[in-house]
Protein backbone atom coordinates (compact mmCIF):
# COMPACT_ATOMS: atom_id res chain seq x y z
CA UNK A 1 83.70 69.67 -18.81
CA UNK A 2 83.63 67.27 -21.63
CA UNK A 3 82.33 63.70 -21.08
CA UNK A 4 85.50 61.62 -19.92
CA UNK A 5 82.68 58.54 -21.18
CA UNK A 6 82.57 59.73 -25.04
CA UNK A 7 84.19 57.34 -27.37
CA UNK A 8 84.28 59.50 -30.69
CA UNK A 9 84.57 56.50 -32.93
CA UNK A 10 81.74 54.29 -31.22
CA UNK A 11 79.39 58.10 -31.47
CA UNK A 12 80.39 58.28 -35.34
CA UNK A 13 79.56 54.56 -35.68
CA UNK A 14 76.29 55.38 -33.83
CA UNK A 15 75.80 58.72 -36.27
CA UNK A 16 76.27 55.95 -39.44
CA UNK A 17 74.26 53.44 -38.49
CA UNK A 18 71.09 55.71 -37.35
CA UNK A 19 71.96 57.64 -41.53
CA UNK A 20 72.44 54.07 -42.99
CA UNK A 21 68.66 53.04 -40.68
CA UNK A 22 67.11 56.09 -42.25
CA UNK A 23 67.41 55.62 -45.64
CA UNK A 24 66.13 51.74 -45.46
CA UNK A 25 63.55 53.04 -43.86
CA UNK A 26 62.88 55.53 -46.60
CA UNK A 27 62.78 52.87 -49.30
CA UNK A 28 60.99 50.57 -46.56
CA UNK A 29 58.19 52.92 -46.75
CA UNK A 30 57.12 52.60 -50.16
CA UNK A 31 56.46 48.76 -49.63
CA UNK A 32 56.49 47.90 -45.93
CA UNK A 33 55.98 44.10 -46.76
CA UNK A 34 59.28 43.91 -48.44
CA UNK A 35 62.41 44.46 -48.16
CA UNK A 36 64.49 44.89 -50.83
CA UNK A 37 68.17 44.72 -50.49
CA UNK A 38 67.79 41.61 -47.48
CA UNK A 39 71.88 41.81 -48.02
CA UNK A 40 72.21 45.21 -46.71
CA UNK A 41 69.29 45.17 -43.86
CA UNK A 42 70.78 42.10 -42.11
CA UNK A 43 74.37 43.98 -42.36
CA UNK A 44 72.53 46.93 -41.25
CA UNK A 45 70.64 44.83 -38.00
CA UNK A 46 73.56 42.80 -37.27
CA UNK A 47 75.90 46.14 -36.61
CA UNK A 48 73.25 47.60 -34.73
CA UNK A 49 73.11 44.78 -32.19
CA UNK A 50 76.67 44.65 -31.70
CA UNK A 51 76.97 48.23 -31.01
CA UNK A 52 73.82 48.48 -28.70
CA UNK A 53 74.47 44.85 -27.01
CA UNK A 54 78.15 46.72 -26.01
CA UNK A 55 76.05 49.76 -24.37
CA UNK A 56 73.67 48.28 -22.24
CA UNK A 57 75.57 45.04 -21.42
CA UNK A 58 73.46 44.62 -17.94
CA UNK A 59 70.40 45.16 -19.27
CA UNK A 60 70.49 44.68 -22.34
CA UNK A 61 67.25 46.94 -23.02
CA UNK A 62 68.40 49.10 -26.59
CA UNK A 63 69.23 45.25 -28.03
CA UNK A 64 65.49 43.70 -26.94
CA UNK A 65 63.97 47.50 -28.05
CA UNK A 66 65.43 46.80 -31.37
CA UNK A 67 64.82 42.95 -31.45
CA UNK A 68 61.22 43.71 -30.88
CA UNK A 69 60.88 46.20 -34.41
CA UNK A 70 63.94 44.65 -36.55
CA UNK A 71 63.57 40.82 -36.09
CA UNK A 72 60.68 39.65 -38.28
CA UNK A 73 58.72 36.50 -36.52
CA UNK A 74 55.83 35.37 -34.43
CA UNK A 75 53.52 36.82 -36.70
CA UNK A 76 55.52 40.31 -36.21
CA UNK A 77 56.09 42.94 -39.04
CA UNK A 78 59.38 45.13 -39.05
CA UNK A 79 59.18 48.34 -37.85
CA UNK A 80 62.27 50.33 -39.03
CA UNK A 81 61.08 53.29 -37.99
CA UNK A 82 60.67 52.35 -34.53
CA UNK A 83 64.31 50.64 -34.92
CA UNK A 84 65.78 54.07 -35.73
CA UNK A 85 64.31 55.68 -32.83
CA UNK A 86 65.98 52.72 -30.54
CA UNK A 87 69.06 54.07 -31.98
CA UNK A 88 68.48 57.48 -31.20
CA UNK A 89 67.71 56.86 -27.59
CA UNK A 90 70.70 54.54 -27.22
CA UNK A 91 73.06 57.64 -28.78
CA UNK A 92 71.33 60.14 -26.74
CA UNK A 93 71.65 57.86 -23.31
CA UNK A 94 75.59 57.69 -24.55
CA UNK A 95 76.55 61.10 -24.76
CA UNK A 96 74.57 62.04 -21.79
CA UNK A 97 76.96 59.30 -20.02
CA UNK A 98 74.39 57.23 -19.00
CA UNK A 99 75.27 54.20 -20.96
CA UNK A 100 78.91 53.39 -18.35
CA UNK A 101 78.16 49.51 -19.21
CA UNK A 102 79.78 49.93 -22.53
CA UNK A 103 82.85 51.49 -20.98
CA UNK A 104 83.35 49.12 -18.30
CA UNK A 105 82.70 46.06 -20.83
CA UNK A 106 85.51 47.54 -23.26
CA UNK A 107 87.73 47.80 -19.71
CA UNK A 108 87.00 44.20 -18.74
CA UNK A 109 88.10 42.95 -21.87
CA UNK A 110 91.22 45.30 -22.02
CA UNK A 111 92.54 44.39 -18.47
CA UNK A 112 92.05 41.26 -19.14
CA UNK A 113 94.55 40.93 -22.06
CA UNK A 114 96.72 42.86 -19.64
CA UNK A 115 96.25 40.19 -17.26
CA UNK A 116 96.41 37.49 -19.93
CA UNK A 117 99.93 38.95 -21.06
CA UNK A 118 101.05 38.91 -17.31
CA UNK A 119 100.59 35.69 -16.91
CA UNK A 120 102.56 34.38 -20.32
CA UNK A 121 105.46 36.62 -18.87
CA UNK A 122 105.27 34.52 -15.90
CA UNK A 123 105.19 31.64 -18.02
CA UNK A 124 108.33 32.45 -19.72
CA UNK A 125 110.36 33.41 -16.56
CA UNK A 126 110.04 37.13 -16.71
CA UNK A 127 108.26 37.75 -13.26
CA UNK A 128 109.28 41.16 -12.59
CA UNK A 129 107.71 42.58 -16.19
CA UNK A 130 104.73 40.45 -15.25
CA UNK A 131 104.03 42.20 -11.80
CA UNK A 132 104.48 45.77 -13.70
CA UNK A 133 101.85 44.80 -16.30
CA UNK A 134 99.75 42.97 -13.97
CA UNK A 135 99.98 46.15 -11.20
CA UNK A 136 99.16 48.47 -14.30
CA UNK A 137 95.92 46.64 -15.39
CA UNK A 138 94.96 47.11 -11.40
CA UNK A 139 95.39 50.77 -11.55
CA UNK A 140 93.73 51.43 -14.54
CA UNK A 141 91.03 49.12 -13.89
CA UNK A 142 90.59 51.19 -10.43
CA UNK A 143 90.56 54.48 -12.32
CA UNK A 144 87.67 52.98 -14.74
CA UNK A 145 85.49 51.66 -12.26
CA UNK A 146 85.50 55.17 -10.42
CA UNK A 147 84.93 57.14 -13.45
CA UNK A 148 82.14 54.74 -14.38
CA UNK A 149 80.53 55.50 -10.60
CA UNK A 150 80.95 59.65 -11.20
CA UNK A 151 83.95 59.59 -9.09
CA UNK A 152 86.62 62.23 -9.96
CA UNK A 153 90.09 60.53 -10.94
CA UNK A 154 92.78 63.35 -11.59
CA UNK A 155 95.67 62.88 -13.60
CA UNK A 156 98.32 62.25 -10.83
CA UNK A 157 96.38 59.78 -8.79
CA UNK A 158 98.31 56.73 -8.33
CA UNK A 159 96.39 53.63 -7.14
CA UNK A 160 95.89 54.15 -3.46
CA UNK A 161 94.49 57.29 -4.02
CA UNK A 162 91.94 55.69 -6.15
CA UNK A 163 90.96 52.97 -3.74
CA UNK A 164 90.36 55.19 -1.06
CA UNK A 165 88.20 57.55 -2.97
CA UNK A 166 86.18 53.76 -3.91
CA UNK A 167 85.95 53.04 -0.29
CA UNK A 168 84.97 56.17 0.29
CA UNK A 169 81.66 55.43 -2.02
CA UNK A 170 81.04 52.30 -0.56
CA UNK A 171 82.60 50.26 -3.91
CA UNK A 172 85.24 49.00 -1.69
CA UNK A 173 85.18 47.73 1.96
CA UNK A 174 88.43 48.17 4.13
CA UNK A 175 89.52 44.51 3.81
CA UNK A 176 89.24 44.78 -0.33
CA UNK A 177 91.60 47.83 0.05
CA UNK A 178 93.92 46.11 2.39
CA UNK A 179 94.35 43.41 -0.41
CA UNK A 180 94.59 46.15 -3.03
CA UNK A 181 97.38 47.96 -1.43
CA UNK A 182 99.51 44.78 -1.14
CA UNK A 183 99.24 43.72 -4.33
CA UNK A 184 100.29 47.38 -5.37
CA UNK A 185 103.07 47.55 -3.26
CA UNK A 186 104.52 44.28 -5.58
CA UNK A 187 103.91 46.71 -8.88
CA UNK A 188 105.79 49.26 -6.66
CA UNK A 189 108.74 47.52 -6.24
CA UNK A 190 109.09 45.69 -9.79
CA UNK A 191 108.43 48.65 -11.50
CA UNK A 192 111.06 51.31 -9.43
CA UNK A 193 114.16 49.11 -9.76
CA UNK A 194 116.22 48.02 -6.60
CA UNK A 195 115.93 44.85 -4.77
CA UNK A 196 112.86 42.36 -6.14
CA UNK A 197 112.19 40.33 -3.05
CA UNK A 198 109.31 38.36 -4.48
CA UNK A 199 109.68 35.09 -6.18
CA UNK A 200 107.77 33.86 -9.30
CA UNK A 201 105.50 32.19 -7.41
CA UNK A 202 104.42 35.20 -5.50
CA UNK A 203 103.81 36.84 -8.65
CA UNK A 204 101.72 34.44 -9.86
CA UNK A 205 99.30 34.50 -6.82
CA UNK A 206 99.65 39.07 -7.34
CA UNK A 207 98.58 38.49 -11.00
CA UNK A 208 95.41 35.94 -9.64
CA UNK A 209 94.82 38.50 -7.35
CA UNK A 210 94.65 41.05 -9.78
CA UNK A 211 92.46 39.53 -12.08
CA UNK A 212 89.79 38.62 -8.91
CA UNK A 213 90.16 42.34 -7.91
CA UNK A 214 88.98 43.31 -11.69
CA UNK A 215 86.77 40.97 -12.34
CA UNK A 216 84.64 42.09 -9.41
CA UNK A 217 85.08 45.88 -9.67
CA UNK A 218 84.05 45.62 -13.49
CA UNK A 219 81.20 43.79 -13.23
CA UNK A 220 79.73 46.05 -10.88
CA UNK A 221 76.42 48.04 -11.82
């Protein structure tokens, strides 16, 4: 079953940053007290942090790994070599799956531009559209934090579905659910037409509600 975790671009990035590491540290060899495109290294160090600070965002162990070998200072001497290898564990932790920070950072800061566009709909008077997006960014948000715990999601689970299989793995407690389910059943009702019985107001607390809900399931380790 292929890795429902595996991000081709961020691997490829991974694949061209350990090629770009190997060939610095190819020239690095021949004078390890110099090195002699500074340009290139610190574009080189400063890509590899962002990538591995966006895998391990918890721990942040690949980005103080490769602070120790690629940050000179303190009376330390690069290591690119040993920088390299950081990458290679980080890439192999990756496709094994076992680097789920990175996926539930990038979901964080998805759902909350979801949440973010919910609440300028509100803003503007449009408070059905805002409980479909904001009911949406629940959902999905659900489905990442259960993929992210090794929880099977199938295609054609809709959001209760979801919570229970969370409760069911101790993520959620039966109060959290209870909460869940009523702010769903507000995305229910904007989203399948008919009578809207909620004001803007109420909307506004579903869309807080939602963005409580996701800020605590994605922030989970």
């Amino acid at each position: 079953m292929e890795n429902p975790f595996i991000n081709a671009s961020i691997l490829a990035r991974l694949d061209e940053l350990i090629h770009e590491g190997e060939q610095q540290w190819w020239d690095f060899q021949k004078d390890p007290k110099l090195i002699k495109d500074p340009v290139r290294f610190t574009q080189w160090t400063t890509s590899c942090l962002n990538l591995l600070d966006k895998l391990s965002i918890t721990t942040n162990r690949f980005v103080t790994e490769f602070e120790e070998w690629a940050k000179r200072g303190s009376g330390k001497v690069i290591n690119l070599g040993a920088s390299v290898g950081v990458l290679k564990a980080a890439r192999e932790e990756y496709i094994r799956g076992l680097a789920i920070d990175y996926h539930l950072s990038v979901s964080a800061a998805v759902f909350s531009n979801l949440i973010s566009q919910a609440e300028y709909l509100i803003h503007k008077g449009y408070h059905i559209a805002a409980a479909v997006i904001a009911g949406a960014a629940l959902e999905e948000g659900l489905k990442a934090r259960a993929r992210a715990s090794g929880i099977e999601v199938e295609p054609r689970d809709t959001l209760m579905p979801v919570v229970h299989k969370l409760k069911a793995n101790s993520i959620l407690n039966e109060f959290q659910a209870k909460n869940i389910e009523a702010l769903g059943d507000i995305r229910n009702k904007a989203a399948h037409g008919g009578e809207f019985p909620y004001k803007v107001e109420d909307v506004r607390i579903m869309q807080e509600g939602v963005a409580e809900v996701l800020s605590f399931i994605l922030s989970r380790s």
